[in-house]
PDB file of N, CA and C in Angstrom:
ATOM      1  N   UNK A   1       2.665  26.757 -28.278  1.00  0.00           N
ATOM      2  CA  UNK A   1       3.351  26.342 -29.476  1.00  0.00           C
ATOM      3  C   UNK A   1       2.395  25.508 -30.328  1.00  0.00           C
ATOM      4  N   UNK A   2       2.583  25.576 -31.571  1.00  0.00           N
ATOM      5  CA  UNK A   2       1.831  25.050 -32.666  1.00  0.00           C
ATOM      6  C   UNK A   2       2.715  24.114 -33.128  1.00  0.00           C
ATOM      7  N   UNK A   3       1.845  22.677 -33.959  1.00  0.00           N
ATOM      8  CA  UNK A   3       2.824  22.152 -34.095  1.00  0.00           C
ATOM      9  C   UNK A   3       1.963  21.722 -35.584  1.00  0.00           C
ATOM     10  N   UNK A   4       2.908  22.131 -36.648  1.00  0.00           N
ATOM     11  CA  UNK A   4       2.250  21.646 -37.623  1.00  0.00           C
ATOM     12  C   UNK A   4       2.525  19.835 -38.149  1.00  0.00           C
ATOM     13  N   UNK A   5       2.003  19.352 -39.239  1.00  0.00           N
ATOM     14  CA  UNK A   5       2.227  18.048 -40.139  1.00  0.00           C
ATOM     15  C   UNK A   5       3.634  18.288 -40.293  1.00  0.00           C
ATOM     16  N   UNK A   6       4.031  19.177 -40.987  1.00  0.00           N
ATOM     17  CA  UNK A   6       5.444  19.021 -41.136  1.00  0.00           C
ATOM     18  C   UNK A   6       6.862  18.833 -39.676  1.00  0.00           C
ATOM     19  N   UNK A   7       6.153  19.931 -39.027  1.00  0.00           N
ATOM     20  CA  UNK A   7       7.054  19.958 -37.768  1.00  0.00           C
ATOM     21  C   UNK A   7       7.056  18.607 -36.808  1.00  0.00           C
ATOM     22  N   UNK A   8       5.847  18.022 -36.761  1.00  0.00           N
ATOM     23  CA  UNK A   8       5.518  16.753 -36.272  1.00  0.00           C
ATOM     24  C   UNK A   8       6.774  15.353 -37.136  1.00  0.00           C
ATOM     25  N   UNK A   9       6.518  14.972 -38.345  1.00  0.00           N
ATOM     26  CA  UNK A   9       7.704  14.776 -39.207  1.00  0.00           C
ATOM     27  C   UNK A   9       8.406  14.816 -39.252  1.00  0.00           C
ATOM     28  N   UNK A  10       9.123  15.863 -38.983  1.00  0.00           N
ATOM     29  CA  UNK A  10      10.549  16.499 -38.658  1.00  0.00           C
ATOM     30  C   UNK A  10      11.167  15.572 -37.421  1.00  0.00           C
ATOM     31  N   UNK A  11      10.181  15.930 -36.105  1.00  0.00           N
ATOM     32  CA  UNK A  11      10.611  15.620 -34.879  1.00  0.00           C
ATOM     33  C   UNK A  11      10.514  13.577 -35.270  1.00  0.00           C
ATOM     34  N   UNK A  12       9.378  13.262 -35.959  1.00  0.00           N
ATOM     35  CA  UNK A  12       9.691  11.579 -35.772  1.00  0.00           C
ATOM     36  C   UNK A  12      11.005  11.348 -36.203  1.00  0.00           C
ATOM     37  N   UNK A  13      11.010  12.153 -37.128  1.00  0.00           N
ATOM     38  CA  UNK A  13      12.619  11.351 -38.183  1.00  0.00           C
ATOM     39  C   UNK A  13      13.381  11.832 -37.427  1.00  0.00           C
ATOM     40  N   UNK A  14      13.780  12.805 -36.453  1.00  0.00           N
ATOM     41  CA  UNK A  14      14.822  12.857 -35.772  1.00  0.00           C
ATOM     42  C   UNK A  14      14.779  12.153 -34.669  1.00  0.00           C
ATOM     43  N   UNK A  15      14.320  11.275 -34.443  1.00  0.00           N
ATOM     44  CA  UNK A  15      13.930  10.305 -33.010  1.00  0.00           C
ATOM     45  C   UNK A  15      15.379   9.599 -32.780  1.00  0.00           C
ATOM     46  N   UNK A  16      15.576   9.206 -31.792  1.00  0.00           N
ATOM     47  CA  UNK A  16      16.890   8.527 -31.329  1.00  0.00           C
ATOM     48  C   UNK A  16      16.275   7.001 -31.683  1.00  0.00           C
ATOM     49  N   UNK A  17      15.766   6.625 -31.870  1.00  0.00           N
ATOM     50  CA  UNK A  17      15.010   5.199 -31.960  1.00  0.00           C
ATOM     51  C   UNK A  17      14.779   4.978 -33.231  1.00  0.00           C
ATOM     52  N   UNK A  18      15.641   4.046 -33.872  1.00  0.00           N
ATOM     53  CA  UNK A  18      15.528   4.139 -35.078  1.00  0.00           C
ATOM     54  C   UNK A  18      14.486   2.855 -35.358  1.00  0.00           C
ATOM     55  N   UNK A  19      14.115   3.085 -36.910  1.00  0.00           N
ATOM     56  CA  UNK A  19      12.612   2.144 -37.100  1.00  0.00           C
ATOM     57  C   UNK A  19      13.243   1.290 -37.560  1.00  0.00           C
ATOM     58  N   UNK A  20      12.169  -0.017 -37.468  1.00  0.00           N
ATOM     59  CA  UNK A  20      12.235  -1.154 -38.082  1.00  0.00           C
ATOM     60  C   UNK A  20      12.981  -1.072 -39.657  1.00  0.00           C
ATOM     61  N   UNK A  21      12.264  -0.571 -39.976  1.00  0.00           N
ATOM     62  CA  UNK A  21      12.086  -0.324 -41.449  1.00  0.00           C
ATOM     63  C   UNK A  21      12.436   1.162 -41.693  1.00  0.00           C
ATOM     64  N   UNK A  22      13.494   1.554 -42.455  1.00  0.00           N
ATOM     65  CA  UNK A  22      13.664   2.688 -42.887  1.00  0.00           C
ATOM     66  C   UNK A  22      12.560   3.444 -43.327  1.00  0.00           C
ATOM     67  N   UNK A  23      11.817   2.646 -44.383  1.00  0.00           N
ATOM     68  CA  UNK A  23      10.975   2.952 -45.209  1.00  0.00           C
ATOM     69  C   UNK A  23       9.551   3.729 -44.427  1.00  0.00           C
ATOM     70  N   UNK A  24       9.890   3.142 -43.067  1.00  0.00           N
ATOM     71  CA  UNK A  24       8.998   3.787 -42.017  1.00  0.00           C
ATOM     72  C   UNK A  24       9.473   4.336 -40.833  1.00  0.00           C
ATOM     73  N   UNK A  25      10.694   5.223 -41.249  1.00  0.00           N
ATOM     74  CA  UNK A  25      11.038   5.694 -40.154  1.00  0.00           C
ATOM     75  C   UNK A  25      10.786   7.353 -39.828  1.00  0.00           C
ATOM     76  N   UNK A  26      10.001   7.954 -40.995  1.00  0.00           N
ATOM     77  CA  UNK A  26       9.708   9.050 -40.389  1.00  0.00           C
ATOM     78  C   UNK A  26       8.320   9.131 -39.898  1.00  0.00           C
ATOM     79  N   UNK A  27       7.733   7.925 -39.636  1.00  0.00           N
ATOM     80  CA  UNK A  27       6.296   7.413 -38.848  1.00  0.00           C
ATOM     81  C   UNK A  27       6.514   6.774 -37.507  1.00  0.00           C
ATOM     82  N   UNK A  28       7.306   7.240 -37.354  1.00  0.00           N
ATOM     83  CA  UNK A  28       8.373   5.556 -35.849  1.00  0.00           C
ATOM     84  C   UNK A  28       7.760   6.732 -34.971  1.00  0.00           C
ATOM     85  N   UNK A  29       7.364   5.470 -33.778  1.00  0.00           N
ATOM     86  CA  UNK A  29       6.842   5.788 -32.840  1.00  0.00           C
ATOM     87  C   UNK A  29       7.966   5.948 -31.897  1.00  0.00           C
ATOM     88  N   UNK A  30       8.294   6.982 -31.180  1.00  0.00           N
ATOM     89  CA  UNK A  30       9.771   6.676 -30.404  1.00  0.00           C
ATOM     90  C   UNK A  30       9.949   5.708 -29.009  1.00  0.00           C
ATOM     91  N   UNK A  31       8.393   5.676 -28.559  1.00  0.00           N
ATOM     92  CA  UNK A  31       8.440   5.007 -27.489  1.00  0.00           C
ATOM     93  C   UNK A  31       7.475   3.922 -27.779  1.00  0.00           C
ATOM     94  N   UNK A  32       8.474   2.580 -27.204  1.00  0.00           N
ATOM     95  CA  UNK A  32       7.090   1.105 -27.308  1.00  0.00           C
ATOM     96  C   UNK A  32       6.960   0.617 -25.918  1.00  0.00           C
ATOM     97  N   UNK A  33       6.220   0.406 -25.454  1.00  0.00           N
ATOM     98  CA  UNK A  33       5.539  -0.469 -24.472  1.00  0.00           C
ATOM     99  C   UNK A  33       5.761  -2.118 -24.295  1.00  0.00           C
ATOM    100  N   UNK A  34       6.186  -2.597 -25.222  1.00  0.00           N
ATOM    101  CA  UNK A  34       6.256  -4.131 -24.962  1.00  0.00           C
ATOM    102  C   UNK A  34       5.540  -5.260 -24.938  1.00  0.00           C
ATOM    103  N   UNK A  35       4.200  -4.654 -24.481  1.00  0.00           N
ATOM    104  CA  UNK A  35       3.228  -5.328 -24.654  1.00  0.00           C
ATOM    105  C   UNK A  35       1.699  -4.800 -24.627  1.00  0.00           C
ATOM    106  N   UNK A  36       0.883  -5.898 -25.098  1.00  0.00           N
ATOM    107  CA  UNK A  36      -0.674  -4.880 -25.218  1.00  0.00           C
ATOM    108  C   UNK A  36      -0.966  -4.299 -23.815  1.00  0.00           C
ATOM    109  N   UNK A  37      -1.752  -3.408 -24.258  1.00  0.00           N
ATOM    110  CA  UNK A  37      -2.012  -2.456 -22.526  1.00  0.00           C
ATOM    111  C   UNK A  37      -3.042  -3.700 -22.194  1.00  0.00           C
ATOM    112  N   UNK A  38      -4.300  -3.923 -22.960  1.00  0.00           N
ATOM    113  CA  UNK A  38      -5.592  -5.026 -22.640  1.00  0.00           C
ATOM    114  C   UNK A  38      -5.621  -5.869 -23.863  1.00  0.00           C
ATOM    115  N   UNK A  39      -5.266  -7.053 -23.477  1.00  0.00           N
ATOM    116  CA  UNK A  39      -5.547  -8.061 -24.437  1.00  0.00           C
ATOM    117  C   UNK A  39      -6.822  -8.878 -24.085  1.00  0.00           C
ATOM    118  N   UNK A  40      -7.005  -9.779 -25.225  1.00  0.00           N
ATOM    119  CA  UNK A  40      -8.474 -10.955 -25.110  1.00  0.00           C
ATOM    120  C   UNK A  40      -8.194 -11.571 -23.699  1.00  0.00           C
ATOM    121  N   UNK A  41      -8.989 -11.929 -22.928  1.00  0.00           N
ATOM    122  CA  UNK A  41      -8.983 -13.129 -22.007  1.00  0.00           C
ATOM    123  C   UNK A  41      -8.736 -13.905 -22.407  1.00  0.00           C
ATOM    124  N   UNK A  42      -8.086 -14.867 -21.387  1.00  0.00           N
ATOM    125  CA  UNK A  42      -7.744 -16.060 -21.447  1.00  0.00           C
ATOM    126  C   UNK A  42      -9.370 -17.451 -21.730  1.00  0.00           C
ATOM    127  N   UNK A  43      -9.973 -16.644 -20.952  1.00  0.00           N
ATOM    128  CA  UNK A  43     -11.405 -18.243 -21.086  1.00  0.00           C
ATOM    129  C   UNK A  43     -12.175 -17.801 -22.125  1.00  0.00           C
ATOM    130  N   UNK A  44     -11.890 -19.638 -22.395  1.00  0.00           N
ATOM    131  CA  UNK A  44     -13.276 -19.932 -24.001  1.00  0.00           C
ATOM    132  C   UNK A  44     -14.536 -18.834 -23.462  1.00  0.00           C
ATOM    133  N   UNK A  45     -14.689 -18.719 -22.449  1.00  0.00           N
ATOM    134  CA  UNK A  45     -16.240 -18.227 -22.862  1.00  0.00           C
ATOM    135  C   UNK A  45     -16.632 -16.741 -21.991  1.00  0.00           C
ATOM    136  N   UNK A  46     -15.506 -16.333 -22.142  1.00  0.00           N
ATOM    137  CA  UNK A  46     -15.418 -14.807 -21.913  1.00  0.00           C
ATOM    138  C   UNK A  46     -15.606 -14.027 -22.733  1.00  0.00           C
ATOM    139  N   UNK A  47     -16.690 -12.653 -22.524  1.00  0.00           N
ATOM    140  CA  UNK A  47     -16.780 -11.952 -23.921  1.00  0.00           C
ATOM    141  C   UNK A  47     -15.965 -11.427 -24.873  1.00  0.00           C
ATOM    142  N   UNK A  48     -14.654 -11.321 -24.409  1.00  0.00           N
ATOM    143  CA  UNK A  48     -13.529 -10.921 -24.987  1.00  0.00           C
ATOM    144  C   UNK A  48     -12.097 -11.815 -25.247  1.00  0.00           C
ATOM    145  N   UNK A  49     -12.650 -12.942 -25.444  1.00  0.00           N
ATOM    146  CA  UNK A  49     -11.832 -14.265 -25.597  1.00  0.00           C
ATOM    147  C   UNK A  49     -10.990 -14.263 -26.736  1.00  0.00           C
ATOM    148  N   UNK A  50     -11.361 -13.857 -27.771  1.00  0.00           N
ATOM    149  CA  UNK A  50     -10.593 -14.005 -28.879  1.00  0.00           C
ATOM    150  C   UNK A  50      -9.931 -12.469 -29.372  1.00  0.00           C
ATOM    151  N   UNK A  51     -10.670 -11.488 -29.098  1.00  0.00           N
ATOM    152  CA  UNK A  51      -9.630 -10.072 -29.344  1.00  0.00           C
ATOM    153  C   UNK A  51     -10.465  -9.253 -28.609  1.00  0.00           C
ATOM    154  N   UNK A  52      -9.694  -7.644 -28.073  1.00  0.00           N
ATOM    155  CA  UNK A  52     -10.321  -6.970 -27.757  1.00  0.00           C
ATOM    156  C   UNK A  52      -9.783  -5.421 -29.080  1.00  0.00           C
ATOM    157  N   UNK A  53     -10.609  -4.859 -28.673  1.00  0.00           N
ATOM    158  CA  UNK A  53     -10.438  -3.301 -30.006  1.00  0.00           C
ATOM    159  C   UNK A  53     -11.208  -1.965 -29.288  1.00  0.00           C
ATOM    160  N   UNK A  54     -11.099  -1.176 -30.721  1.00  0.00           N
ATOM    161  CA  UNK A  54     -11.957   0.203 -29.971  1.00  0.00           C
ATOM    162  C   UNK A  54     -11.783   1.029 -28.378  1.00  0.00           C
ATOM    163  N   UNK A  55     -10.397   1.115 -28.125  1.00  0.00           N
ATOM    164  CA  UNK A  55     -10.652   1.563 -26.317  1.00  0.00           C
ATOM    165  C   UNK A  55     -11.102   3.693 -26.302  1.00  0.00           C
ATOM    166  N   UNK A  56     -11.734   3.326 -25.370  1.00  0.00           N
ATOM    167  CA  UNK A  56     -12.144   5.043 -25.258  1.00  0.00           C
ATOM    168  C   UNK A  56     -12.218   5.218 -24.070  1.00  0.00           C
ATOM    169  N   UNK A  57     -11.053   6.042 -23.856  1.00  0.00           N
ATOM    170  CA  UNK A  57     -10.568   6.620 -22.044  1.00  0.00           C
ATOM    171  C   UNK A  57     -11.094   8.084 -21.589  1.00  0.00           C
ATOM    172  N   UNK A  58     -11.501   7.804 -20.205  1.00  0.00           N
ATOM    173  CA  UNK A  58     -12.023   8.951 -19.513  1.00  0.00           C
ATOM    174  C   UNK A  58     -11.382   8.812 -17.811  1.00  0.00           C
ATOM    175  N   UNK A  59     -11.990   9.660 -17.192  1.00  0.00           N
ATOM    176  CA  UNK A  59     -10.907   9.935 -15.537  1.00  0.00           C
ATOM    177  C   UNK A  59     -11.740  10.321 -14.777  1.00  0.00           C
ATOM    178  N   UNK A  60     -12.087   9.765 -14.091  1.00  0.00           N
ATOM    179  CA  UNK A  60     -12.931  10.060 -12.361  1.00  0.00           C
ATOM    180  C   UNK A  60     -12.544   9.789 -11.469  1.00  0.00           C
ATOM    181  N   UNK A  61     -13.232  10.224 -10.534  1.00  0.00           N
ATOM    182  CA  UNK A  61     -11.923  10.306  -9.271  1.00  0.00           C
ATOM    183  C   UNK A  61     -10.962   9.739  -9.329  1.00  0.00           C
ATOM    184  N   UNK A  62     -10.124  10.277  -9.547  1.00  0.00           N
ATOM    185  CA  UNK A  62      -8.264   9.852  -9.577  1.00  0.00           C
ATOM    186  C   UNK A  62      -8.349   8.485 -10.259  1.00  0.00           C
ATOM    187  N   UNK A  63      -9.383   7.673 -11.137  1.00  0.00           N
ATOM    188  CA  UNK A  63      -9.331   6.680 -11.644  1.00  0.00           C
ATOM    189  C   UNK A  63      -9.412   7.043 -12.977  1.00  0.00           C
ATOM    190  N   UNK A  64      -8.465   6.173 -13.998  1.00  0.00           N
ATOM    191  CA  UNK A  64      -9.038   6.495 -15.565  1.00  0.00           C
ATOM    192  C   UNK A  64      -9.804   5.156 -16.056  1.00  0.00           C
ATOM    193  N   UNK A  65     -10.668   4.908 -16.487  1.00  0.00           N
ATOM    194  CA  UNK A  65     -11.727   4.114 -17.379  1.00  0.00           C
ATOM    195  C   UNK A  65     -11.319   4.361 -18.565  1.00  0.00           C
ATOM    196  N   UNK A  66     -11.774   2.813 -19.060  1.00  0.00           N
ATOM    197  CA  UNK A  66     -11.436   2.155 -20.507  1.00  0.00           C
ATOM    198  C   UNK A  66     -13.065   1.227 -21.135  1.00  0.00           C
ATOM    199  N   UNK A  67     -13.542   2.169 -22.339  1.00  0.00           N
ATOM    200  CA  UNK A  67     -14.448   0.933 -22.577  1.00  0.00           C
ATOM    201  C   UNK A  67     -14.240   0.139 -23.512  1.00  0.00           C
ATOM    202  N   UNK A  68     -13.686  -0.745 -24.059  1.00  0.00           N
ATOM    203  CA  UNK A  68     -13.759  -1.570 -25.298  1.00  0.00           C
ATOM    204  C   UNK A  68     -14.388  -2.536 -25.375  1.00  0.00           C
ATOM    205  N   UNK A  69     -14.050  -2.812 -26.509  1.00  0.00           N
ATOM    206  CA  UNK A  69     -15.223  -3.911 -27.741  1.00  0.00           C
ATOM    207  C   UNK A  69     -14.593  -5.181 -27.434  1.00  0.00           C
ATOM    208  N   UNK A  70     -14.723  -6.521 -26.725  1.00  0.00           N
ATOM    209  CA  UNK A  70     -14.386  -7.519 -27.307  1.00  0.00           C
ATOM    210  C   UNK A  70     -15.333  -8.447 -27.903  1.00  0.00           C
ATOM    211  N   UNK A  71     -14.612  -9.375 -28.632  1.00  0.00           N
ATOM    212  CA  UNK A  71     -15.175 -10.086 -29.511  1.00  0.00           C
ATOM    213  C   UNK A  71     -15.027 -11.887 -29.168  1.00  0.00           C
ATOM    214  N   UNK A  72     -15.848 -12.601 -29.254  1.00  0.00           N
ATOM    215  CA  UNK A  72     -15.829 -14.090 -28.182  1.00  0.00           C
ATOM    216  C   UNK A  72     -15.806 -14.589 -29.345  1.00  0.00           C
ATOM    217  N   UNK A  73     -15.900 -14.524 -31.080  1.00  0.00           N
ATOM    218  CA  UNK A  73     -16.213 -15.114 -32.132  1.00  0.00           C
ATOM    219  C   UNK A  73     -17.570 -15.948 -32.429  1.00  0.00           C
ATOM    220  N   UNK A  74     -18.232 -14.889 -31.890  1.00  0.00           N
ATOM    221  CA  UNK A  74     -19.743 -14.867 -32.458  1.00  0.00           C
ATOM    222  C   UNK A  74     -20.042 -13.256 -32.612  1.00  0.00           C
ATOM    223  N   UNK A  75     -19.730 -11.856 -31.797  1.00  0.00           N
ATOM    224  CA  UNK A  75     -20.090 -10.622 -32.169  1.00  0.00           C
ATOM    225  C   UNK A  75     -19.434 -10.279 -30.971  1.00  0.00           C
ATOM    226  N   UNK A  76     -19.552  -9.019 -30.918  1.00  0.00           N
ATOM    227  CA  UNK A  76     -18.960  -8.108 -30.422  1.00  0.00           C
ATOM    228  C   UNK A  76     -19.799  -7.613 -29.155  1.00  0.00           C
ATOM    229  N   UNK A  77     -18.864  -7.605 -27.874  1.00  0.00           N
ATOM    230  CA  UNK A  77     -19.695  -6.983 -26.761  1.00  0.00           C
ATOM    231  C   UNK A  77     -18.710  -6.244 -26.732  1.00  0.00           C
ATOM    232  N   UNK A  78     -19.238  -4.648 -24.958  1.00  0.00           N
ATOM    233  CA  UNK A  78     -18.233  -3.759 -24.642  1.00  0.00           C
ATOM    234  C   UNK A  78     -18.168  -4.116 -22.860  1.00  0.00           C
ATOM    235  N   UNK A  79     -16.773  -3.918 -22.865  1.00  0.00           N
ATOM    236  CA  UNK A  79     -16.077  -4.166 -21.901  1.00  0.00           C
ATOM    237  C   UNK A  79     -16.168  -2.831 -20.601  1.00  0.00           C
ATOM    238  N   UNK A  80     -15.519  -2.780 -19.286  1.00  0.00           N
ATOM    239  CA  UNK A  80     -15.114  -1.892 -19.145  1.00  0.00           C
ATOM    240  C   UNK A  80     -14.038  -2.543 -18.461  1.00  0.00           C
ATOM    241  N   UNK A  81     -12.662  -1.315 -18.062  1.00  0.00           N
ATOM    242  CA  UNK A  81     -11.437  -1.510 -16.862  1.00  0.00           C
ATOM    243  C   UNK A  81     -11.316  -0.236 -16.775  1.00  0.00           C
ATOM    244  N   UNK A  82     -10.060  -0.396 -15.742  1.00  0.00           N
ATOM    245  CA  UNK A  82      -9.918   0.437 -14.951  1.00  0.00           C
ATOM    246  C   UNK A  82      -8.774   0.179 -14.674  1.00  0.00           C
ATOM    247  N   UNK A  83      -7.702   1.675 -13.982  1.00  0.00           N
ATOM    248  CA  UNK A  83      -6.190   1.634 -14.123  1.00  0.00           C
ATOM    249  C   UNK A  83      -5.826   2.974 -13.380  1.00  0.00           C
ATOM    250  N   UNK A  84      -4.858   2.962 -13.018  1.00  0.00           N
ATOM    251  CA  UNK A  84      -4.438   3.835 -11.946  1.00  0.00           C
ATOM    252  C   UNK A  84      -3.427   4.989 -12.612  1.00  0.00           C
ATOM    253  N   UNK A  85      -2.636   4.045 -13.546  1.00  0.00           N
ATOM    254  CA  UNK A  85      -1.672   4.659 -14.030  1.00  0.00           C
ATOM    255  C   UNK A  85      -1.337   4.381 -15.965  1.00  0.00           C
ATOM    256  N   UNK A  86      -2.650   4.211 -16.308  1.00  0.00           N
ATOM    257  CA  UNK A  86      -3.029   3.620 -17.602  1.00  0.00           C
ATOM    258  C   UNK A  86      -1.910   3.239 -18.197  1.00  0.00           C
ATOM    259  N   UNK A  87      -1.100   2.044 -17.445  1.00  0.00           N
ATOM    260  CA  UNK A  87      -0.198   0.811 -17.621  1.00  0.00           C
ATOM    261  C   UNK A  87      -0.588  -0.330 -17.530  1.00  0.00           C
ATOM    262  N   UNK A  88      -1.255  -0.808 -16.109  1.00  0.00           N
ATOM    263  CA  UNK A  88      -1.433  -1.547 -15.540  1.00  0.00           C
ATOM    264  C   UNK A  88      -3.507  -1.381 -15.575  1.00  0.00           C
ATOM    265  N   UNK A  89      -3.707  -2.269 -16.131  1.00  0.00           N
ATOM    266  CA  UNK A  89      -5.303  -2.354 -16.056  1.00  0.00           C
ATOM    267  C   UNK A  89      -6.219  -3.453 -15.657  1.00  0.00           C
ATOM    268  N   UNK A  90      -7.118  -3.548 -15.036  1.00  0.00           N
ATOM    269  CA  UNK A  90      -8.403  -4.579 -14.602  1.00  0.00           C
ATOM    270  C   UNK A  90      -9.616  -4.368 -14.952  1.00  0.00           C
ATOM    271  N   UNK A  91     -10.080  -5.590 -15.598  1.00  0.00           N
ATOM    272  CA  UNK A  91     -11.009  -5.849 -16.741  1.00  0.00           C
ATOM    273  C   UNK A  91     -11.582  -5.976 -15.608  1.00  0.00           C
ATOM    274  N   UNK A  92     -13.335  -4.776 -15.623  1.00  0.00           N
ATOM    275  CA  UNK A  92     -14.096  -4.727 -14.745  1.00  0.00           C
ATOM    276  C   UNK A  92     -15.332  -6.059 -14.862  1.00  0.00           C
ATOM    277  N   UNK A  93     -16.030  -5.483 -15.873  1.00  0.00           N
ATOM    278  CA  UNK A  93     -17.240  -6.280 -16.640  1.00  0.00           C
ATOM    279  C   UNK A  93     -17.419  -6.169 -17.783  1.00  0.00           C
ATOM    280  N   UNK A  94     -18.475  -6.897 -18.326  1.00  0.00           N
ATOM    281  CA  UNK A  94     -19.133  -6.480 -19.700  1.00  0.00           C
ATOM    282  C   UNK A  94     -20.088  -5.333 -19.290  1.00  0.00           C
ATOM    283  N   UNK A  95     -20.350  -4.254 -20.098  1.00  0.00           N
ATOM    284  CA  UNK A  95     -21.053  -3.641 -19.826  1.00  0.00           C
ATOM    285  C   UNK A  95     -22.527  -3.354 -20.818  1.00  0.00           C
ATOM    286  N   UNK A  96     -22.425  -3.907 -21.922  1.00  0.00           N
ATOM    287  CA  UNK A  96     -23.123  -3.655 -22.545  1.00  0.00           C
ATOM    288  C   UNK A  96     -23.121  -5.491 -23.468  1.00  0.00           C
ATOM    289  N   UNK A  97     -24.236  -6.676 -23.122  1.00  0.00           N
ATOM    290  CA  UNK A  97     -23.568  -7.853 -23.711  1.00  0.00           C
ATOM    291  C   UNK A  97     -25.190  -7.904 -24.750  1.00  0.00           C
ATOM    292  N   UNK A  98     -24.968  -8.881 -25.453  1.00  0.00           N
ATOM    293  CA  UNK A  98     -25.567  -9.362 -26.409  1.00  0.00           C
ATOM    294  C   UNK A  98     -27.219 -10.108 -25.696  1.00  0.00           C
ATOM    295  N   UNK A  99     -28.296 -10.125 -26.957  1.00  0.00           N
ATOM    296  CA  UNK A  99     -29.299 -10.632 -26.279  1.00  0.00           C
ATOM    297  C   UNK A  99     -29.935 -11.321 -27.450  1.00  0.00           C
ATOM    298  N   UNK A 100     -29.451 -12.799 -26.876  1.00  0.00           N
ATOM    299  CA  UNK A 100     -29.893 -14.011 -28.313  1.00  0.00           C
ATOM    300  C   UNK A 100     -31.204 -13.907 -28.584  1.00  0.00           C
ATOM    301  N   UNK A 101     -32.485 -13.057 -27.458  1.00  0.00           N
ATOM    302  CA  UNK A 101     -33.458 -13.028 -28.162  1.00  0.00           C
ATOM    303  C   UNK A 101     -34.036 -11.202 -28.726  1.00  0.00           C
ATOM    304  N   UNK A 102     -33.181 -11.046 -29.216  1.00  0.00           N
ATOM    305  CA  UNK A 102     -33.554  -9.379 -29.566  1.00  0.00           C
ATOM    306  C   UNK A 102     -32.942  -9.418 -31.152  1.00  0.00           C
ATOM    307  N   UNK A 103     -33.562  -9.211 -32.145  1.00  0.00           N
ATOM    308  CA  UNK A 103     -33.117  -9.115 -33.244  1.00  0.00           C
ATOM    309  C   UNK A 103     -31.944  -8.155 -34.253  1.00  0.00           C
ATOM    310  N   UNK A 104     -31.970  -7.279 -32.778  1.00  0.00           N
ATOM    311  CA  UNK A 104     -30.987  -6.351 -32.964  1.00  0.00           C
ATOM    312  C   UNK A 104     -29.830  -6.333 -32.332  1.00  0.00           C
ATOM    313  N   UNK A 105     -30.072  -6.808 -31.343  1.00  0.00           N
ATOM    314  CA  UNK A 105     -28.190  -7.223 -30.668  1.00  0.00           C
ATOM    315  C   UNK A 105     -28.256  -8.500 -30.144  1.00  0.00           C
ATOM    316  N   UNK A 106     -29.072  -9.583 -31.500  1.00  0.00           N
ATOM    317  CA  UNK A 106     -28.529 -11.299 -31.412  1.00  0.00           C
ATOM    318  C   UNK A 106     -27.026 -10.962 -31.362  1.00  0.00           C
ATOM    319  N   UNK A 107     -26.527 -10.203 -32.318  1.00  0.00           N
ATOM    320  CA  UNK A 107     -24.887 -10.631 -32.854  1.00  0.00           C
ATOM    321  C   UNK A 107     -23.914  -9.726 -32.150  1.00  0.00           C
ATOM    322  N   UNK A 108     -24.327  -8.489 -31.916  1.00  0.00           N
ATOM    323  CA  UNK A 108     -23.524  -7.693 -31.621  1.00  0.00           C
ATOM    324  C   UNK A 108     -24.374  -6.282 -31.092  1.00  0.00           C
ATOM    325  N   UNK A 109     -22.885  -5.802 -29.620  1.00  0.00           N
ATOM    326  CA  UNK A 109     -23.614  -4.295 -29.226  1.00  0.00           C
ATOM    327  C   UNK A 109     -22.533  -3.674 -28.580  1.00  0.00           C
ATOM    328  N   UNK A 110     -22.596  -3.228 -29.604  1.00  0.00           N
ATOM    329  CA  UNK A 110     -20.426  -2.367 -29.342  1.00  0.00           C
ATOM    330  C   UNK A 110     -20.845  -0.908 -29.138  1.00  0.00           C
ATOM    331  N   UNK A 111     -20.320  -0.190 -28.014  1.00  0.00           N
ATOM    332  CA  UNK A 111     -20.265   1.367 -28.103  1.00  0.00           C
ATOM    333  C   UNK A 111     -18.812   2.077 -27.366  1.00  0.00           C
ATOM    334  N   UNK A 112     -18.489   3.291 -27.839  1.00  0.00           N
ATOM    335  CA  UNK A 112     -17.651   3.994 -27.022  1.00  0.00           C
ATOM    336  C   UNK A 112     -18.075   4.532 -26.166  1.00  0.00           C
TER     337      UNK A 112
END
């Protein structure tokens, strides 16, 4: 089955879940989660202290991986986790962090 722009449309606005906002209810997502899947850490001086962004998922052995960008409010490093049932996730490491003496990733080194 094909599903065009319009047919897609069709099916939001007929959602049992009605939107916030009328004005956005043939964009309503029918299902919410409740809360962020990966948010910032909790510690001042974690690379992802103040927000995390950008996630890009992949699956190996029966595990799915997550890499994102967080940001400590100086630049941007990338993260990785990991999740069983991409609900429930654990912030592995940084995988890619910043290097105050390299002129190119003093500030930042974000990838998917």
């Amino acid at each position: 089955m094909t599903f065009s722009r319009r047919t897609f449309l069709a099916a939001a606005a007929a959602s049992r879940l009605p939107a916030a906002d009328p004005a956005e209810s043939r964009y309503a997502t029918p299902y919410k989660y409740g809360k962020l899947v990966l948010a910032a850490s909790p510690g001042q001086d974690a690379f992802d202290s103040r927000s995390t962004d950008c996630p890009f998922l992949c699956r190996h052995d029966g595990l799915f991986y997550m890499t994102y960008i967080g940001f400590d409010g100086t630049g941007y490093q990338t993260g990785l986790a990991s999740s069983r049932d991409l609900v429930e996730w654990q912030k592995l490491e940084a995988i890619l962090r910043r290097d105050p003496n390299s002129p190119i990733t003093r500030y930042n080194v974000a990838m998917n």
